[in-house]
PDB file of N, CA and C in Angstrom:
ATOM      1  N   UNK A   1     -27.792   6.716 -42.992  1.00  0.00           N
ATOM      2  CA  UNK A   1     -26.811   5.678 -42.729  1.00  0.00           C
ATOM      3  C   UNK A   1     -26.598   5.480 -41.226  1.00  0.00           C
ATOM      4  N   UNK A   2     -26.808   6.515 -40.823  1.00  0.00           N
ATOM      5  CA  UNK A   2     -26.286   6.504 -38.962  1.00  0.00           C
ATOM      6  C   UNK A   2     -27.162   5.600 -38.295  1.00  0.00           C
ATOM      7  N   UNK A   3     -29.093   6.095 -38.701  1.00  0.00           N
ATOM      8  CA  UNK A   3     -30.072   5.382 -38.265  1.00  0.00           C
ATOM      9  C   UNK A   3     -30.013   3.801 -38.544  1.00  0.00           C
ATOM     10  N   UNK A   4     -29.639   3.649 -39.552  1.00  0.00           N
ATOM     11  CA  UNK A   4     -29.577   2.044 -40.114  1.00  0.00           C
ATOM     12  C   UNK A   4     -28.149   1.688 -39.493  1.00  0.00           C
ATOM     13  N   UNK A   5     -27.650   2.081 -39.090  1.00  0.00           N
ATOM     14  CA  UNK A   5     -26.132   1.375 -38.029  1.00  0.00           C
ATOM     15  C   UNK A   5     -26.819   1.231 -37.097  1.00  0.00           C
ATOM     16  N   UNK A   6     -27.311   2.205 -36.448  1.00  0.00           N
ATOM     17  CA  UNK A   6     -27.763   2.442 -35.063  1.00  0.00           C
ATOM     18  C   UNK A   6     -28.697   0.634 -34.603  1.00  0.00           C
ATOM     19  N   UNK A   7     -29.396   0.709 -35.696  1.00  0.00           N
ATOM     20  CA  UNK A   7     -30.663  -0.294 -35.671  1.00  0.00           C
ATOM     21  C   UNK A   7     -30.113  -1.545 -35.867  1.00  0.00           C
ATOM     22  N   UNK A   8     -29.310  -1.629 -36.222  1.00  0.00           N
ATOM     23  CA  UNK A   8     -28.240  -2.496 -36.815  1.00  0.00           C
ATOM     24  C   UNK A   8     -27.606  -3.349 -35.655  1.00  0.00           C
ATOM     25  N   UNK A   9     -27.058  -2.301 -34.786  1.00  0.00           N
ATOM     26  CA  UNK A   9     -26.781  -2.203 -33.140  1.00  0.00           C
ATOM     27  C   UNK A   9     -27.264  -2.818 -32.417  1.00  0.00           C
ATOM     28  N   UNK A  10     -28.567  -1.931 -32.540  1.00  0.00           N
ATOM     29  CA  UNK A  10     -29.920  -2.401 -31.279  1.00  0.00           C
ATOM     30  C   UNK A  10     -30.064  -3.772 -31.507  1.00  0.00           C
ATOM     31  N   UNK A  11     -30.188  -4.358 -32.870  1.00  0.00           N
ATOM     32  CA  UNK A  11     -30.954  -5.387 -32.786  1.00  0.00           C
ATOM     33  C   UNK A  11     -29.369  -6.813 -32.588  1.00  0.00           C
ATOM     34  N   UNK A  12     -28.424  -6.151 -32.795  1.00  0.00           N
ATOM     35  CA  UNK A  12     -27.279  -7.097 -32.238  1.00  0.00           C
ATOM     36  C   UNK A  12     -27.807  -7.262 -30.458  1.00  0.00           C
ATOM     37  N   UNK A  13     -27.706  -6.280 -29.949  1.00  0.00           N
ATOM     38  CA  UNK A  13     -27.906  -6.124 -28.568  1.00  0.00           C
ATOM     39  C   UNK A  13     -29.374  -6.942 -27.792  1.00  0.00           C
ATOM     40  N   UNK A  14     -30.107  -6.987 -28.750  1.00  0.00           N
ATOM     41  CA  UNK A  14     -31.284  -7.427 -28.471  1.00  0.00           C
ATOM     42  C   UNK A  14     -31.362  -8.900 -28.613  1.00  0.00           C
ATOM     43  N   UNK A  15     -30.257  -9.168 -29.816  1.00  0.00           N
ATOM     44  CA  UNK A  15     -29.889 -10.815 -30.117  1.00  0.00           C
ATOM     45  C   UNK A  15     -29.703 -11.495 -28.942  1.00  0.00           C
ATOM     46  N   UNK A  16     -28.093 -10.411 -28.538  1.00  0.00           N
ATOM     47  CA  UNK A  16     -27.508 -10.736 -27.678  1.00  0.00           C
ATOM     48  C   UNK A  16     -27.903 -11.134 -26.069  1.00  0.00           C
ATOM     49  N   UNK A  17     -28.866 -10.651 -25.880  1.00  0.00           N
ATOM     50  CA  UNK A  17     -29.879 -10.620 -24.529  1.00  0.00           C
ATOM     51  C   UNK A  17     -30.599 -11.642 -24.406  1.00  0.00           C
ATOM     52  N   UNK A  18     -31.541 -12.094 -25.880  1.00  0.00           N
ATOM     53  CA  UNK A  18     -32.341 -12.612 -25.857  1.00  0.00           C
ATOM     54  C   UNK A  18     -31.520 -14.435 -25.613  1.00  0.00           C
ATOM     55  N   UNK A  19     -30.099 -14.652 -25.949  1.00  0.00           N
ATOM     56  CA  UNK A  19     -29.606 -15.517 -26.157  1.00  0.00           C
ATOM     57  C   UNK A  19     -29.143 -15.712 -24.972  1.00  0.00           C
ATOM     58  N   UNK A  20     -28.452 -14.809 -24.372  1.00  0.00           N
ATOM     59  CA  UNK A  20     -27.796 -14.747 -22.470  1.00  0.00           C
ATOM     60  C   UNK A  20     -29.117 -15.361 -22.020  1.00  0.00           C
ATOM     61  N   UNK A  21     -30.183 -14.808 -22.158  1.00  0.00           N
ATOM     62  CA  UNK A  21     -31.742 -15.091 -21.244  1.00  0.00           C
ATOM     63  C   UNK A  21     -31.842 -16.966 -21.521  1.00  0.00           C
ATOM     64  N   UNK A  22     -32.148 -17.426 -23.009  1.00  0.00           N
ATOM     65  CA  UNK A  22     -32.036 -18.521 -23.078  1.00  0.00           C
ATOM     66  C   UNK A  22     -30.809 -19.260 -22.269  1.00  0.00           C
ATOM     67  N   UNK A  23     -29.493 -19.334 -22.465  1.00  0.00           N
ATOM     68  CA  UNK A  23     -28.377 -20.031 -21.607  1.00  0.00           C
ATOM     69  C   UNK A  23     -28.813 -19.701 -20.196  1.00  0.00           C
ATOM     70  N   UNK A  24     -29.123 -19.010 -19.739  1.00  0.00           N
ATOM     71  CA  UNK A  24     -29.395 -18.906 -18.577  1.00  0.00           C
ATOM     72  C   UNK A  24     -30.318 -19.645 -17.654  1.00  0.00           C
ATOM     73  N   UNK A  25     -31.636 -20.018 -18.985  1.00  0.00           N
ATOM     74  CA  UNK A  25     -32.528 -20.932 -18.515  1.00  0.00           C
ATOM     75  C   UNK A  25     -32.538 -21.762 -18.451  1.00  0.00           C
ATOM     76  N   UNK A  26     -31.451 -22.247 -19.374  1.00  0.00           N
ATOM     77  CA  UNK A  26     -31.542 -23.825 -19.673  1.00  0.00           C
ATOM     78  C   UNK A  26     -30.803 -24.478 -18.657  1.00  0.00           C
ATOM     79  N   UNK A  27     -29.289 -23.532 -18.050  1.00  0.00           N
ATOM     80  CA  UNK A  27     -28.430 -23.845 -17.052  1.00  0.00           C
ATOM     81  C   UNK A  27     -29.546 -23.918 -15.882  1.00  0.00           C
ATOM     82  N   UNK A  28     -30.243 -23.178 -15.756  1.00  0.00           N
ATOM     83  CA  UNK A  28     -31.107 -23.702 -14.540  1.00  0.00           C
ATOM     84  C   UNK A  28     -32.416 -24.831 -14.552  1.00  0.00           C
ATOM     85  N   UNK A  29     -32.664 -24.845 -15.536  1.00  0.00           N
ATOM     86  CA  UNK A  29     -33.449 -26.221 -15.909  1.00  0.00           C
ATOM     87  C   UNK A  29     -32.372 -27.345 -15.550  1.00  0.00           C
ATOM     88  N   UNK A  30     -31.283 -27.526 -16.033  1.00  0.00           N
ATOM     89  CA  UNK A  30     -30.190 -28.466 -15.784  1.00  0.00           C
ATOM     90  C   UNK A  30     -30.151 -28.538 -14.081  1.00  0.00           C
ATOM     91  N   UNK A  31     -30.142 -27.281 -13.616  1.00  0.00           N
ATOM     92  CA  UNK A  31     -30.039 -27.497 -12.038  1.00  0.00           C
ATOM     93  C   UNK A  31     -28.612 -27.035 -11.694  1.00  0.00           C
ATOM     94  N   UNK A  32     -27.759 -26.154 -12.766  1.00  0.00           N
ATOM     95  CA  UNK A  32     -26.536 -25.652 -12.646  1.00  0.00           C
ATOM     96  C   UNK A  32     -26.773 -24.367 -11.908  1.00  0.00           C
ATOM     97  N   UNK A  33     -26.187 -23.901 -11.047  1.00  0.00           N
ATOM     98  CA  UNK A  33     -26.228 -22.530 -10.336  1.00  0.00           C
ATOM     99  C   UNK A  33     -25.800 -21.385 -11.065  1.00  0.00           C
ATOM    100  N   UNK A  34     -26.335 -20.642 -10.924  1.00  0.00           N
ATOM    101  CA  UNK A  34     -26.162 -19.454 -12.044  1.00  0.00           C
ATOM    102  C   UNK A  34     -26.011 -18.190 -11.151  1.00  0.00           C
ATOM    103  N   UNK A  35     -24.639 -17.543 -11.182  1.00  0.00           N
ATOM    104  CA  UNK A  35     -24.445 -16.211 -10.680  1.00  0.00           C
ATOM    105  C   UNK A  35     -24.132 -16.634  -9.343  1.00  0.00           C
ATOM    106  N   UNK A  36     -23.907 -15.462  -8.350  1.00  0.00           N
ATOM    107  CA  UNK A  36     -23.021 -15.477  -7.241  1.00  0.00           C
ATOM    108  C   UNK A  36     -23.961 -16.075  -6.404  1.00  0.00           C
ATOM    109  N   UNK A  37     -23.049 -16.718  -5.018  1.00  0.00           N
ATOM    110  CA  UNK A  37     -23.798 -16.806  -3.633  1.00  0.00           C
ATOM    111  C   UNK A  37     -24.849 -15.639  -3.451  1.00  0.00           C
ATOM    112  N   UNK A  38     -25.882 -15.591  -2.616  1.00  0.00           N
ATOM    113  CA  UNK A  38     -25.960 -14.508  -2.206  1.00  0.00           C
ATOM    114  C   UNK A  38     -25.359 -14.560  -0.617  1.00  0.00           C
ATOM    115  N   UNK A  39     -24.826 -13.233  -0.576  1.00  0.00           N
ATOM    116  CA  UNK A  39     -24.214 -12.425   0.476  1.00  0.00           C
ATOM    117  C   UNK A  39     -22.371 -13.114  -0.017  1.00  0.00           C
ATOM    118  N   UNK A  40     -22.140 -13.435  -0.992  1.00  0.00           N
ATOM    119  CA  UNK A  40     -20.735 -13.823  -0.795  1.00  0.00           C
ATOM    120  C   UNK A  40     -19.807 -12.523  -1.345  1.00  0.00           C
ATOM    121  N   UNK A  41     -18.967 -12.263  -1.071  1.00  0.00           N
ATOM    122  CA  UNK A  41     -17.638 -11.469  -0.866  1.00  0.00           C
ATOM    123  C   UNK A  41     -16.758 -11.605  -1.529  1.00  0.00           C
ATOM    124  N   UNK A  42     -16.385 -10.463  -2.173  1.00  0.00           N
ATOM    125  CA  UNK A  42     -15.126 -11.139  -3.528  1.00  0.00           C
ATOM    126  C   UNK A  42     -13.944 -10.394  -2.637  1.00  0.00           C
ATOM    127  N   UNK A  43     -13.275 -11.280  -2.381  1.00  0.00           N
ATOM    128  CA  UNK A  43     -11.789 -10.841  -1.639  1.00  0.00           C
ATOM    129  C   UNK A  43     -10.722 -10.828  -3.035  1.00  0.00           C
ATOM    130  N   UNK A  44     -10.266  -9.483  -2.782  1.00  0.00           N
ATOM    131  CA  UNK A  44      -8.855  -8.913  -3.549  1.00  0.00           C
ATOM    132  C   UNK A  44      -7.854  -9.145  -3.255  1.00  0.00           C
ATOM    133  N   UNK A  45      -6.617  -8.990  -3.742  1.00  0.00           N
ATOM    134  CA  UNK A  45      -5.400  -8.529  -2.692  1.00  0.00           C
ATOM    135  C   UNK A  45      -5.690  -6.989  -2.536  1.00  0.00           C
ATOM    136  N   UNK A  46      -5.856  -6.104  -3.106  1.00  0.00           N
ATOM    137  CA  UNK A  46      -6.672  -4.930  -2.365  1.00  0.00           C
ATOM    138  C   UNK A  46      -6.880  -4.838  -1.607  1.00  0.00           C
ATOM    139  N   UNK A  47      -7.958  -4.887  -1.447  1.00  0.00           N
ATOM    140  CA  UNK A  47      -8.643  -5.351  -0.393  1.00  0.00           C
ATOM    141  C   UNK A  47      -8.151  -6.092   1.036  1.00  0.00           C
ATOM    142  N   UNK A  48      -7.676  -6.877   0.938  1.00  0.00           N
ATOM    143  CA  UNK A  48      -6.756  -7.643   1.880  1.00  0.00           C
ATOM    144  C   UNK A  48      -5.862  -6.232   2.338  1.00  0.00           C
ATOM    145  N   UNK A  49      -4.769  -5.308   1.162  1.00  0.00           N
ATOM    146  CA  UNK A  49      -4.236  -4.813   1.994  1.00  0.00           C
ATOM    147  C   UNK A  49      -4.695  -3.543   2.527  1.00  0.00           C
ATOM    148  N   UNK A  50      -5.674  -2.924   2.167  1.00  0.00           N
ATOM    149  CA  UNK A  50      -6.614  -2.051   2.237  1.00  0.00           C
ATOM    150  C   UNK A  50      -6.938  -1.964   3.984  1.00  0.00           C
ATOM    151  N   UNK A  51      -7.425  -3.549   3.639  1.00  0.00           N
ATOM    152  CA  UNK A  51      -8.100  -3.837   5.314  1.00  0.00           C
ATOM    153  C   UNK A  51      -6.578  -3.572   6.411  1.00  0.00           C
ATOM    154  N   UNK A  52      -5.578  -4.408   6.307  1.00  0.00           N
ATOM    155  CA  UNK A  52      -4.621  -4.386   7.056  1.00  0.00           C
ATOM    156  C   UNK A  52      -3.748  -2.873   7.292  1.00  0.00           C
ATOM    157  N   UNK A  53      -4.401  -2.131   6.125  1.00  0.00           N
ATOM    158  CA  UNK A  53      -3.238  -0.334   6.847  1.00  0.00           C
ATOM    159  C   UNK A  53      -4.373  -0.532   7.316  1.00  0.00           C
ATOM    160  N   UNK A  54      -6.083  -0.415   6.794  1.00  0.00           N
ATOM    161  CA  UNK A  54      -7.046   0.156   8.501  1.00  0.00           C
ATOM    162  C   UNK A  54      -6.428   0.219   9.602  1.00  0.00           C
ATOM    163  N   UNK A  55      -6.712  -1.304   9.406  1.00  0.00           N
ATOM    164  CA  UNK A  55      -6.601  -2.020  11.154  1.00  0.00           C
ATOM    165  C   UNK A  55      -5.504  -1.207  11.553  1.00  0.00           C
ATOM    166  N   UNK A  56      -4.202  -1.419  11.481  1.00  0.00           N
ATOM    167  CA  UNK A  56      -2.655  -1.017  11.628  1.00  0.00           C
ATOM    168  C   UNK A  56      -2.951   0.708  12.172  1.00  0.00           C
ATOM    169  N   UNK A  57      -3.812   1.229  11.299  1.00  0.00           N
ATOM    170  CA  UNK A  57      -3.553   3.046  11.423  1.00  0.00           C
ATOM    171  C   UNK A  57      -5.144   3.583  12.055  1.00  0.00           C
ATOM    172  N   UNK A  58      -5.895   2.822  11.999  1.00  0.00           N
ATOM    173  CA  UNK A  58      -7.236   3.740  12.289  1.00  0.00           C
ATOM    174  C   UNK A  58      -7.096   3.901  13.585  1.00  0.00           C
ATOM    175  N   UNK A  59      -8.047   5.438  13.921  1.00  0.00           N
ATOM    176  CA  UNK A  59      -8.214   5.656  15.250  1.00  0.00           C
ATOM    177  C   UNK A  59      -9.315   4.752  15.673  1.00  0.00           C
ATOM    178  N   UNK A  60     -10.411   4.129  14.673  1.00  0.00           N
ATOM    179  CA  UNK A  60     -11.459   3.399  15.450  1.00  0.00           C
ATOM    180  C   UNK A  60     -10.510   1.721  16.025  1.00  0.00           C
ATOM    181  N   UNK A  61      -9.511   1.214  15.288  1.00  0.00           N
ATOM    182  CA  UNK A  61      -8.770  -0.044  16.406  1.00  0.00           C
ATOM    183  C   UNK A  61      -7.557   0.674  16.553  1.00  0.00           C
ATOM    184  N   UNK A  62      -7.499   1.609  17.308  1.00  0.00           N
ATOM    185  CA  UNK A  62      -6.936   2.191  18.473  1.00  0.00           C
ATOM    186  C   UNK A  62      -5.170   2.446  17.713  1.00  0.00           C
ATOM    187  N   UNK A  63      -5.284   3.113  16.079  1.00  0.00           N
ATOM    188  CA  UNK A  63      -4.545   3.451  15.476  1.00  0.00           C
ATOM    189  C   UNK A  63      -4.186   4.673  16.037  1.00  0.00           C
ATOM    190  N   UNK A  64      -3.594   6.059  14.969  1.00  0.00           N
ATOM    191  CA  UNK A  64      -3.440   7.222  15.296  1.00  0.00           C
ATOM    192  C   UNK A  64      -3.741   8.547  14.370  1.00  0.00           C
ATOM    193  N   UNK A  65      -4.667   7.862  13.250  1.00  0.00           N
ATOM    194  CA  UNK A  65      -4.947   8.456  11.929  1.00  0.00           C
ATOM    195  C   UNK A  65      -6.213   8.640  11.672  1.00  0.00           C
ATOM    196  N   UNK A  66      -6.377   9.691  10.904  1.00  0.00           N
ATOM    197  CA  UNK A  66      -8.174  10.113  10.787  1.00  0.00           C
ATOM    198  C   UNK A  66      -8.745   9.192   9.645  1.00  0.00           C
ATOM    199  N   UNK A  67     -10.100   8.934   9.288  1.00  0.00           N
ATOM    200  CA  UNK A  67     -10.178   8.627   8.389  1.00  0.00           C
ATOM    201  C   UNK A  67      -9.772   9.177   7.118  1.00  0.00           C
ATOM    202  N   UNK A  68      -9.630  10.676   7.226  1.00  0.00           N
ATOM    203  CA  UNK A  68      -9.455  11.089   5.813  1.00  0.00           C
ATOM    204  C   UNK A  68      -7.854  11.151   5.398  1.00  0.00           C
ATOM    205  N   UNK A  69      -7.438  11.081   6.802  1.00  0.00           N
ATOM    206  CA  UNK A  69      -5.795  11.086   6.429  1.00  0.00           C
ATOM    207  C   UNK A  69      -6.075   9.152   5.807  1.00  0.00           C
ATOM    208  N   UNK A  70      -6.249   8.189   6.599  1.00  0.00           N
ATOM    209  CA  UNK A  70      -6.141   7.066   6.390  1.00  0.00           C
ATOM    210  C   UNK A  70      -6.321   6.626   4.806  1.00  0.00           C
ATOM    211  N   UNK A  71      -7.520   7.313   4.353  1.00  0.00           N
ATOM    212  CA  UNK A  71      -8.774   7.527   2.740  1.00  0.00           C
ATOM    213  C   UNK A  71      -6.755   7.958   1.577  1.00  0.00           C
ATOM    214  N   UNK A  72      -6.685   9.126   2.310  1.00  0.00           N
ATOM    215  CA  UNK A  72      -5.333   9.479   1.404  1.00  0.00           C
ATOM    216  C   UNK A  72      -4.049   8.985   1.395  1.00  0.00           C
ATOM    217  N   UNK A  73      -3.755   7.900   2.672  1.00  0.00           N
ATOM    218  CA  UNK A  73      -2.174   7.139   2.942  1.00  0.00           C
ATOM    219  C   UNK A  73      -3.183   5.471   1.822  1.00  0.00           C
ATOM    220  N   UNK A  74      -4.394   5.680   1.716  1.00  0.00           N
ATOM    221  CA  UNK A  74      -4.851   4.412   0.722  1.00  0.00           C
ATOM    222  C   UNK A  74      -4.337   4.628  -0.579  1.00  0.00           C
ATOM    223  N   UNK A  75      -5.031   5.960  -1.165  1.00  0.00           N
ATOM    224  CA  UNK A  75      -4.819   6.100  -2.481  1.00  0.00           C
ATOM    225  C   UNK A  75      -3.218   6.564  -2.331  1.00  0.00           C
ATOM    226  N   UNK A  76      -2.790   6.899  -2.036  1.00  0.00           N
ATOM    227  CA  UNK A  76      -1.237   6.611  -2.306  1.00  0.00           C
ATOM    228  C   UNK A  76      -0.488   5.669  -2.338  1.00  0.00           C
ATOM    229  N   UNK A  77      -0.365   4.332  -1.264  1.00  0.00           N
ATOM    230  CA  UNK A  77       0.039   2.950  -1.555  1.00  0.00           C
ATOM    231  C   UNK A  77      -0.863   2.072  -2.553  1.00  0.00           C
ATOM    232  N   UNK A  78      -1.971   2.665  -2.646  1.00  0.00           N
ATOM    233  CA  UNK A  78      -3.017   1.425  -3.323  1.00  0.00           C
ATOM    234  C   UNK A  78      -3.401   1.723  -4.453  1.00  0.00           C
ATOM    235  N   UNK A  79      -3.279   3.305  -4.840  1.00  0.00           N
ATOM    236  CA  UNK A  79      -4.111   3.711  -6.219  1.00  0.00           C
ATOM    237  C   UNK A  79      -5.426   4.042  -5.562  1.00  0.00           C
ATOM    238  N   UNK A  80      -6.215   4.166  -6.884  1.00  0.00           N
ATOM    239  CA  UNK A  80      -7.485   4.737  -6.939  1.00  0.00           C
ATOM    240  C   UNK A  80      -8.195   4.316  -5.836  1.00  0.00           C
ATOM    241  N   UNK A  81      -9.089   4.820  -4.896  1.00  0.00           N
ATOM    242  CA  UNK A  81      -9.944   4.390  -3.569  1.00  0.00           C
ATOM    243  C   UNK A  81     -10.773   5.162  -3.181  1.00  0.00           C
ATOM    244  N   UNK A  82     -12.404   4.729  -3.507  1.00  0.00           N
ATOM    245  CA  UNK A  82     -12.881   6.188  -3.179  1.00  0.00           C
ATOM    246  C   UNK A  82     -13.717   5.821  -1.610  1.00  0.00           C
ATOM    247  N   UNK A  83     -14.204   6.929  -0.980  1.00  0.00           N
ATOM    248  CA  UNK A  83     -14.422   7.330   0.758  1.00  0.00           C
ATOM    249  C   UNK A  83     -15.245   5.844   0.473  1.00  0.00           C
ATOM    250  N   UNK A  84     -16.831   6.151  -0.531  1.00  0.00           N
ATOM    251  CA  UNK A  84     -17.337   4.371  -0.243  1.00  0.00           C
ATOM    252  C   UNK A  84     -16.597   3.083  -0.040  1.00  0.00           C
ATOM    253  N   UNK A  85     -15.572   2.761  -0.669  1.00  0.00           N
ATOM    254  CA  UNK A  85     -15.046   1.671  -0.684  1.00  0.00           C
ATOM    255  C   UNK A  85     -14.320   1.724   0.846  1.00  0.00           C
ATOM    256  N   UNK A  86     -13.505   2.744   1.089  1.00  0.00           N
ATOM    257  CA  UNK A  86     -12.979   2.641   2.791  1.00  0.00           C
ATOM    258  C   UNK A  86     -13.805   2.384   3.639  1.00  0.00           C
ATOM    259  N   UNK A  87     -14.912   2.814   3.546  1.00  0.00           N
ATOM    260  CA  UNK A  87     -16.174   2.515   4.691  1.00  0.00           C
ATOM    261  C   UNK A  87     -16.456   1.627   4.794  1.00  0.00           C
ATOM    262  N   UNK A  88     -16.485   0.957   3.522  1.00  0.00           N
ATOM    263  CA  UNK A  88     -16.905  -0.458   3.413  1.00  0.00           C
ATOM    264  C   UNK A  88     -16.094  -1.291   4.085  1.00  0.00           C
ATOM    265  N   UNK A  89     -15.012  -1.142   3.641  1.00  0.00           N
ATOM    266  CA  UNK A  89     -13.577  -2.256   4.135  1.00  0.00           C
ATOM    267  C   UNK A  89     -13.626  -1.791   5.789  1.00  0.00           C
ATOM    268  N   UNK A  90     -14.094  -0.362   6.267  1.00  0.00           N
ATOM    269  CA  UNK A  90     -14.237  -0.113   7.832  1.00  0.00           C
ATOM    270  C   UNK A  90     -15.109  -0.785   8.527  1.00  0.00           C
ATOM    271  N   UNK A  91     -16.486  -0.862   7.545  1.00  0.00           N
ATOM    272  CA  UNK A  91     -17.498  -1.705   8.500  1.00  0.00           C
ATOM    273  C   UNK A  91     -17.338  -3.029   8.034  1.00  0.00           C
ATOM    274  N   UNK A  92     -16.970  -3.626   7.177  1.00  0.00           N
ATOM    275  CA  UNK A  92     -16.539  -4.971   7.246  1.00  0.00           C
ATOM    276  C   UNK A  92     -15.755  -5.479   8.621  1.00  0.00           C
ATOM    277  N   UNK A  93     -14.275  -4.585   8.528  1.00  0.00           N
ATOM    278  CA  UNK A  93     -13.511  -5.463   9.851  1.00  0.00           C
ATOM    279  C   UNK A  93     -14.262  -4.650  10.988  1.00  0.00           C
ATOM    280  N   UNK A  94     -15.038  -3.903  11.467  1.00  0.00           N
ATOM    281  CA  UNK A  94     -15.616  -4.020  12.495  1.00  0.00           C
ATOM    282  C   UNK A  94     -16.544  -4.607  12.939  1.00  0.00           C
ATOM    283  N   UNK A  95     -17.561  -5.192  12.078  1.00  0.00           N
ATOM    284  CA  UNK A  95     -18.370  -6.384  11.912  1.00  0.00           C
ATOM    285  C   UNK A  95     -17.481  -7.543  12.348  1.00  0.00           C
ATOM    286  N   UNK A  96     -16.411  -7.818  11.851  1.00  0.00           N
ATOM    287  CA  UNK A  96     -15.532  -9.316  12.353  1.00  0.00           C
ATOM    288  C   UNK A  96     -15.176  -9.215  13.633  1.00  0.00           C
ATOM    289  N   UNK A  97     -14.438  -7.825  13.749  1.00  0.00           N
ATOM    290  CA  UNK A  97     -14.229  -7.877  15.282  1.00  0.00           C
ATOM    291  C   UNK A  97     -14.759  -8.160  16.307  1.00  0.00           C
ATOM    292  N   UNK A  98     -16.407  -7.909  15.817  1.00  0.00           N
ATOM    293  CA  UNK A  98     -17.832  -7.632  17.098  1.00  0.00           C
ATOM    294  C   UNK A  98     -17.924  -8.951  17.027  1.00  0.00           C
ATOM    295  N   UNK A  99     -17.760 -10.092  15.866  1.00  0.00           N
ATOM    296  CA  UNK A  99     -18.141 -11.212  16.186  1.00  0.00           C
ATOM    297  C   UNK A  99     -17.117 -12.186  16.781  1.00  0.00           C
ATOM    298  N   UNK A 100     -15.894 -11.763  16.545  1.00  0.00           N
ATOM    299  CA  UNK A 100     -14.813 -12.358  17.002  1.00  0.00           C
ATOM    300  C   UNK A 100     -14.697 -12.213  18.620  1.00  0.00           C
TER     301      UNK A 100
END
């Protein structure tokens, strides 16, 4: 019984793929854009405030806080935040700055 659910499953999943693949083609036969910019940026409010304690507290724009203190004053106002995502939001606004 498990095997015949299982298969049961797969071949929902396989429906399901094979049907995303079709809509997908046809939207681009139409000439409709399908899926993100490339290089575009999904801005949060997170994020937004994420970036603004940086800026405000880091020692790299001339704050007074380490990164790892900074990593832990995040996840305490913001919730969950892990070191990748701070880095990210770090080299983002230092990228703006250099171009600004």
């Amino acid at each position: 019984q498990i095997k015949a659910a299982f298969d049961t499953a797969q071949h929902e999943v396989d429906f399901l793929r094979q049907r995303t693949a079709e809509g997908v083609r046809r939207a681009q036969m139409e000439g409709k854009r399908v899926g993100a910019e490339k290089g575009a940026k999904l801005i949060t409010k997170k994020s937004v405030q994420a970036k603004e304690i940086i800026l405000q507290n880091s020692r790299s724009f001339m704050g007074t806080m380490s990164d790892a203190d900074l990593i832990d004053l995040l996840k305490g106002k913001l919730g969950k935040m892990s070191r990748n995502t701070f880095y990210k939001y770090k080299k983002e606004l230092d990228q703006e700055h250099r171009n600004a």
